[in-house]
N, C-alpha and C. Protein backbone atom coordinates (compact mmCIF):
# COMPACT_ATOMS: atom_id res chain seq x y z
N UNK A 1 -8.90 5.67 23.09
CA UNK A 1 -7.94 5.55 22.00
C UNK A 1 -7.90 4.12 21.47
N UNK A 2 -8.41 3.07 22.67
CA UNK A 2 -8.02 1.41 22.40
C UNK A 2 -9.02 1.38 20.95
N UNK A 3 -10.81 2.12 21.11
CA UNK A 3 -11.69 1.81 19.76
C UNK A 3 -11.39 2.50 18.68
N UNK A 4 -10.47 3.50 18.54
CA UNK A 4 -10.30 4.46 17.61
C UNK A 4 -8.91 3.45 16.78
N UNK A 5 -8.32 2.66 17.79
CA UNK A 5 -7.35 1.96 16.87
C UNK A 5 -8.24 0.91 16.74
N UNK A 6 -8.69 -0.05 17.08
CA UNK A 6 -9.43 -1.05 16.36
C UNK A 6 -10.39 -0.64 15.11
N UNK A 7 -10.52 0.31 14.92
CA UNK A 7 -11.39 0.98 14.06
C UNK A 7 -10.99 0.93 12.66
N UNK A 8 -10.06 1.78 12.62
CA UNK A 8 -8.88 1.90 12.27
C UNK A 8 -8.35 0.72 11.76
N UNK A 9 -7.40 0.06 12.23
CA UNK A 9 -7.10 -1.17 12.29
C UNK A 9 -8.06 -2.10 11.31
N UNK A 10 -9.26 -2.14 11.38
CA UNK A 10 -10.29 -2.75 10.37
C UNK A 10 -10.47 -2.87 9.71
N UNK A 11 -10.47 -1.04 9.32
CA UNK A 11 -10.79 -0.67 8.01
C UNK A 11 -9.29 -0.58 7.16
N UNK A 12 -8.40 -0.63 8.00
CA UNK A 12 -7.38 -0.80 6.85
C UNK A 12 -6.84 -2.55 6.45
N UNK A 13 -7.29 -3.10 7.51
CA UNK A 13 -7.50 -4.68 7.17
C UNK A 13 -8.73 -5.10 6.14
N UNK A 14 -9.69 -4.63 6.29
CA UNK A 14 -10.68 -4.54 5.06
C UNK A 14 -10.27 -4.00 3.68
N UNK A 15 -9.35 -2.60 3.86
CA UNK A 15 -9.22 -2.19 2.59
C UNK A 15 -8.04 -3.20 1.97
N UNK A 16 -7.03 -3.76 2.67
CA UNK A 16 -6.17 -4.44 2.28
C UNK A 16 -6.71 -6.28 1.68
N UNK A 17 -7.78 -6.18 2.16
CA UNK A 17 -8.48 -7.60 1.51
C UNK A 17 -8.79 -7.11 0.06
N UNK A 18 -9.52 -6.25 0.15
CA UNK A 18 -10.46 -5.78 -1.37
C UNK A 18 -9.06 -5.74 -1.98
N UNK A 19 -8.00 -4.83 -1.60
CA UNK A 19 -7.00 -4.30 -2.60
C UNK A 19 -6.43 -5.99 -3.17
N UNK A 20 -5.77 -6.90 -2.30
CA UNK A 20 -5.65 -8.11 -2.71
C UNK A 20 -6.45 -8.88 -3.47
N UNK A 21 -7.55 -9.11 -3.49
CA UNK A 21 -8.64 -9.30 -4.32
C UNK A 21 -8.35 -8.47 -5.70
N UNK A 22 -7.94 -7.12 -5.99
CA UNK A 22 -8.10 -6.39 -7.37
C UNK A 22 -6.76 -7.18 -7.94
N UNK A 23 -5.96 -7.11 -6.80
CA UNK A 23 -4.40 -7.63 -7.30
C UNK A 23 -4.51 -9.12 -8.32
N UNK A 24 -5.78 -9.79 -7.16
CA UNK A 24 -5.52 -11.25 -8.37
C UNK A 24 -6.35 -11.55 -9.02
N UNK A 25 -7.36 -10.43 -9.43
CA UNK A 25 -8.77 -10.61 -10.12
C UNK A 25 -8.40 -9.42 -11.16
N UNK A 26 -7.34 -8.89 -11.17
CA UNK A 26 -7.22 -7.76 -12.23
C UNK A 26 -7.40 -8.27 -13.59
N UNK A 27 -8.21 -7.51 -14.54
CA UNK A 27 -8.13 -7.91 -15.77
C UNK A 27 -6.46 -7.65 -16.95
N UNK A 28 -6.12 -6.41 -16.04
CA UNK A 28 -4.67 -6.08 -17.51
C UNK A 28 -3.66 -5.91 -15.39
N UNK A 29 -2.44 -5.72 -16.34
CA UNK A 29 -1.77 -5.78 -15.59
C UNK A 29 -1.19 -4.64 -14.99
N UNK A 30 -1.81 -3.21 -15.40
CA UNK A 30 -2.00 -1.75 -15.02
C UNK A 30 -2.80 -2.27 -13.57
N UNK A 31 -3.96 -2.90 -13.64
CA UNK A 31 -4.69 -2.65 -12.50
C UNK A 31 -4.16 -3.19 -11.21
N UNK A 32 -2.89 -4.26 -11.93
CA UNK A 32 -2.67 -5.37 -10.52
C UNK A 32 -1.51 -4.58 -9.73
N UNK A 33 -0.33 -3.28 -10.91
CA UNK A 33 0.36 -2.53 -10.65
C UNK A 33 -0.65 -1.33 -9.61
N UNK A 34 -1.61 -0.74 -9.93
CA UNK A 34 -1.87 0.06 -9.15
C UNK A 34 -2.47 -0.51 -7.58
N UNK A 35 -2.64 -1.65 -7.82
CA UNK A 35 -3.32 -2.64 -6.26
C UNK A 35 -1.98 -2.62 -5.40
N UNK A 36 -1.39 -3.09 -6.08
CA UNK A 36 0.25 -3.04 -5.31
C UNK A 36 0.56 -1.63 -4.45
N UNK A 37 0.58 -1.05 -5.47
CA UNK A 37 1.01 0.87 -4.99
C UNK A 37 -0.19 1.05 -3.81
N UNK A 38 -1.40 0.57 -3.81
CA UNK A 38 -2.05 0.46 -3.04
C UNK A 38 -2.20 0.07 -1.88
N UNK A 39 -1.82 -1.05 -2.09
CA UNK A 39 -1.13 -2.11 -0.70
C UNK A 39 0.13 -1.18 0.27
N UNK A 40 1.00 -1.32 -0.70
CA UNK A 40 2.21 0.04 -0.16
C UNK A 40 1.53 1.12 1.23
N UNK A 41 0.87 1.62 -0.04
CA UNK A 41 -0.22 2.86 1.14
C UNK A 41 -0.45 2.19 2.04
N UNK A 42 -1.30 1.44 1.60
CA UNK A 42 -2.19 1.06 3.02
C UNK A 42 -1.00 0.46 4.42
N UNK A 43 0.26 -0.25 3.95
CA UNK A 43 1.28 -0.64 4.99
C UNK A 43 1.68 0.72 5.46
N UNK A 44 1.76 1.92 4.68
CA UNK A 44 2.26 2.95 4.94
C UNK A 44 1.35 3.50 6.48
N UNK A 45 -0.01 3.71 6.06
CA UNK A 45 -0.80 4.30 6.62
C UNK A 45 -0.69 3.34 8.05
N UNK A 46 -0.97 1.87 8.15
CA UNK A 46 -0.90 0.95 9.00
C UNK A 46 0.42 1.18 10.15
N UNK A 47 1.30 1.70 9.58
CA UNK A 47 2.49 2.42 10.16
C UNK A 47 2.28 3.54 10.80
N UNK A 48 1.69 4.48 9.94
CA UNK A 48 1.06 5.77 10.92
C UNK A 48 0.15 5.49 12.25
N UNK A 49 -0.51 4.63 11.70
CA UNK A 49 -1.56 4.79 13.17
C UNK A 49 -0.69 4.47 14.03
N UNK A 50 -0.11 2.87 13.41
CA UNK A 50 0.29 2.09 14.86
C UNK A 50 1.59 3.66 15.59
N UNK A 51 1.68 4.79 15.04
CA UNK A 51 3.24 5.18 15.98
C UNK A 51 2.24 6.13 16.39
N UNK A 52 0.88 6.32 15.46
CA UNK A 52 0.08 8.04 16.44
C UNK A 52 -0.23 6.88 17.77
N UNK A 53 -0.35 5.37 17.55
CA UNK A 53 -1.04 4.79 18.98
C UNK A 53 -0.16 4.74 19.81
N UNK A 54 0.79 4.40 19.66
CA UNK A 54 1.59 3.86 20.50
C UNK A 54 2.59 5.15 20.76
N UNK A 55 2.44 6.13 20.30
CA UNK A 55 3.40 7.62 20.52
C UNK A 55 4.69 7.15 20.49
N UNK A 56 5.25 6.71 19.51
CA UNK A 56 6.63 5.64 19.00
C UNK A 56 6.89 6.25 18.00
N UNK A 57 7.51 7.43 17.49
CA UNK A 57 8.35 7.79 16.20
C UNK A 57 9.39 6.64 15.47
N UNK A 58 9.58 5.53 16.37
CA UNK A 58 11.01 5.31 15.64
C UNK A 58 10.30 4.76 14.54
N UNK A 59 9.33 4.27 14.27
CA UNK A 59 8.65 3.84 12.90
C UNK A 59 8.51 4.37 11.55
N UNK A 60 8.94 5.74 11.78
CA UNK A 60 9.01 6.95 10.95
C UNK A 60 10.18 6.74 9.71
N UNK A 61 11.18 6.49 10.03
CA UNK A 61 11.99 6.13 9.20
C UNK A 61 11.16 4.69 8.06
N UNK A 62 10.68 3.94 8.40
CA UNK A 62 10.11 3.10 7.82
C UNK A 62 9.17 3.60 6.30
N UNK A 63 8.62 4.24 7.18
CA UNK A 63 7.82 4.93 6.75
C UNK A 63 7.96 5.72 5.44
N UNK A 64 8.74 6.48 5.80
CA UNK A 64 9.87 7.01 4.47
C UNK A 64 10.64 6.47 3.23
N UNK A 65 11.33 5.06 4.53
CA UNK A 65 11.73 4.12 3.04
C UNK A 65 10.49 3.57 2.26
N UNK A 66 9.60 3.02 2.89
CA UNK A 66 8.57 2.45 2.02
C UNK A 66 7.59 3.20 1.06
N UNK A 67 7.82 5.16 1.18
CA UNK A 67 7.38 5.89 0.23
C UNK A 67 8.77 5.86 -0.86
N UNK A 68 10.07 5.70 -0.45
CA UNK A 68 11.15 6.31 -1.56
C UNK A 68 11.05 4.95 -2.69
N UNK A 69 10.52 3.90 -1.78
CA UNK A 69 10.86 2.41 -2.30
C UNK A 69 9.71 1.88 -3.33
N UNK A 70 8.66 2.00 -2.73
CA UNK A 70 7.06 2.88 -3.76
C UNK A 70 7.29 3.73 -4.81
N UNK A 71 7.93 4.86 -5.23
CA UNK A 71 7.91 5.85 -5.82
C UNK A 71 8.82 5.62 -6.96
N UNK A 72 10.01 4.76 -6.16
CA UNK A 72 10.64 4.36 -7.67
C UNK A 72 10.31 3.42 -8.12
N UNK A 73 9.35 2.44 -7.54
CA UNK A 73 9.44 1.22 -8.34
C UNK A 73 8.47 1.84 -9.43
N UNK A 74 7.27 2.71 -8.54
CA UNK A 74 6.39 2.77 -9.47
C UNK A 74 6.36 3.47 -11.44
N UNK A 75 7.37 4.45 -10.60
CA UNK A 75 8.64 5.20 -12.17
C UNK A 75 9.01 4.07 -12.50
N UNK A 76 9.34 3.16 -12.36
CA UNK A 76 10.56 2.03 -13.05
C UNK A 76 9.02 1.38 -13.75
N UNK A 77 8.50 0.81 -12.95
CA UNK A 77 7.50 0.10 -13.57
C UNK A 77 6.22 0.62 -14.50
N UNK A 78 6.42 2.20 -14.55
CA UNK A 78 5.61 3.12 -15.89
C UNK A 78 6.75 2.93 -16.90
N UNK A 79 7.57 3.29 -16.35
CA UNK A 79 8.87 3.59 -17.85
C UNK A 79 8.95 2.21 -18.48
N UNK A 80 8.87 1.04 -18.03
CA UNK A 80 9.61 -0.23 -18.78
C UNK A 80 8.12 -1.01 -18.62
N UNK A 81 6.69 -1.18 -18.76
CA UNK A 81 5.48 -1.21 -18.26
C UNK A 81 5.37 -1.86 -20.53
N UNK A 82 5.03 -3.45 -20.39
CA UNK A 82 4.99 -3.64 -21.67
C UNK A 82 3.51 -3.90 -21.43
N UNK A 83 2.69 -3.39 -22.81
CA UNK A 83 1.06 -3.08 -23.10
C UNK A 83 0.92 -4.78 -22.67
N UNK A 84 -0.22 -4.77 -22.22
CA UNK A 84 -0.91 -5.94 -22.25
C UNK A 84 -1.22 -7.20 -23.87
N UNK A 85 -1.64 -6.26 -24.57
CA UNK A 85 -2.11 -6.90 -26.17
C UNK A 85 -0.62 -7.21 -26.74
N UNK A 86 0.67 -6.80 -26.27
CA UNK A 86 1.45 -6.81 -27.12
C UNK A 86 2.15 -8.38 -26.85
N UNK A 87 1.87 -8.67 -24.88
CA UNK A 87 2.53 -9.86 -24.55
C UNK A 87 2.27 -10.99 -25.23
């Protein structure tokens, strides 16, 4: 289970480099919004493993807020989201 979390663990430390990278290399500011929502995930997911490793639910709640807390920003930030050409 110890290589299946380092594995793991890697590749979501890898995906969280690239995603940071889109965040500050984005050309419009749609792309740096969806890197974010991205990042989110990936803390999300980083949460899952660590409670499937450690057989620890109490992380679960976390987990939840950081989808309710994701979901609206991301509504808030489509609805009020000013075009790039217009700034």
């Amino acid at each position: 289970m110890t290589i299946v979390w380092a594995v793991v663990s890697a590749m979501l430390m890898l995906a969280a480099v690239l995603t940071t990278i889109r965040v500050l290399r984005g050309p419009t500011s749609l792309d740096r919004l969806v890197a974010l929502d991205t990042i989110i995930a990936l803390c999300m997911c980083g949460l899952a493993a660590w409670a499937a490793f450690s057989r620890d639910s109490t992380v679960v709640p976390a987990i939840v807020a950081l989808s309710l807390v994701s979901f609206v920003g991301s509504i808030a930030i489509a609805r009020f989201r000013v075009r790039d050409d217009e700034a």
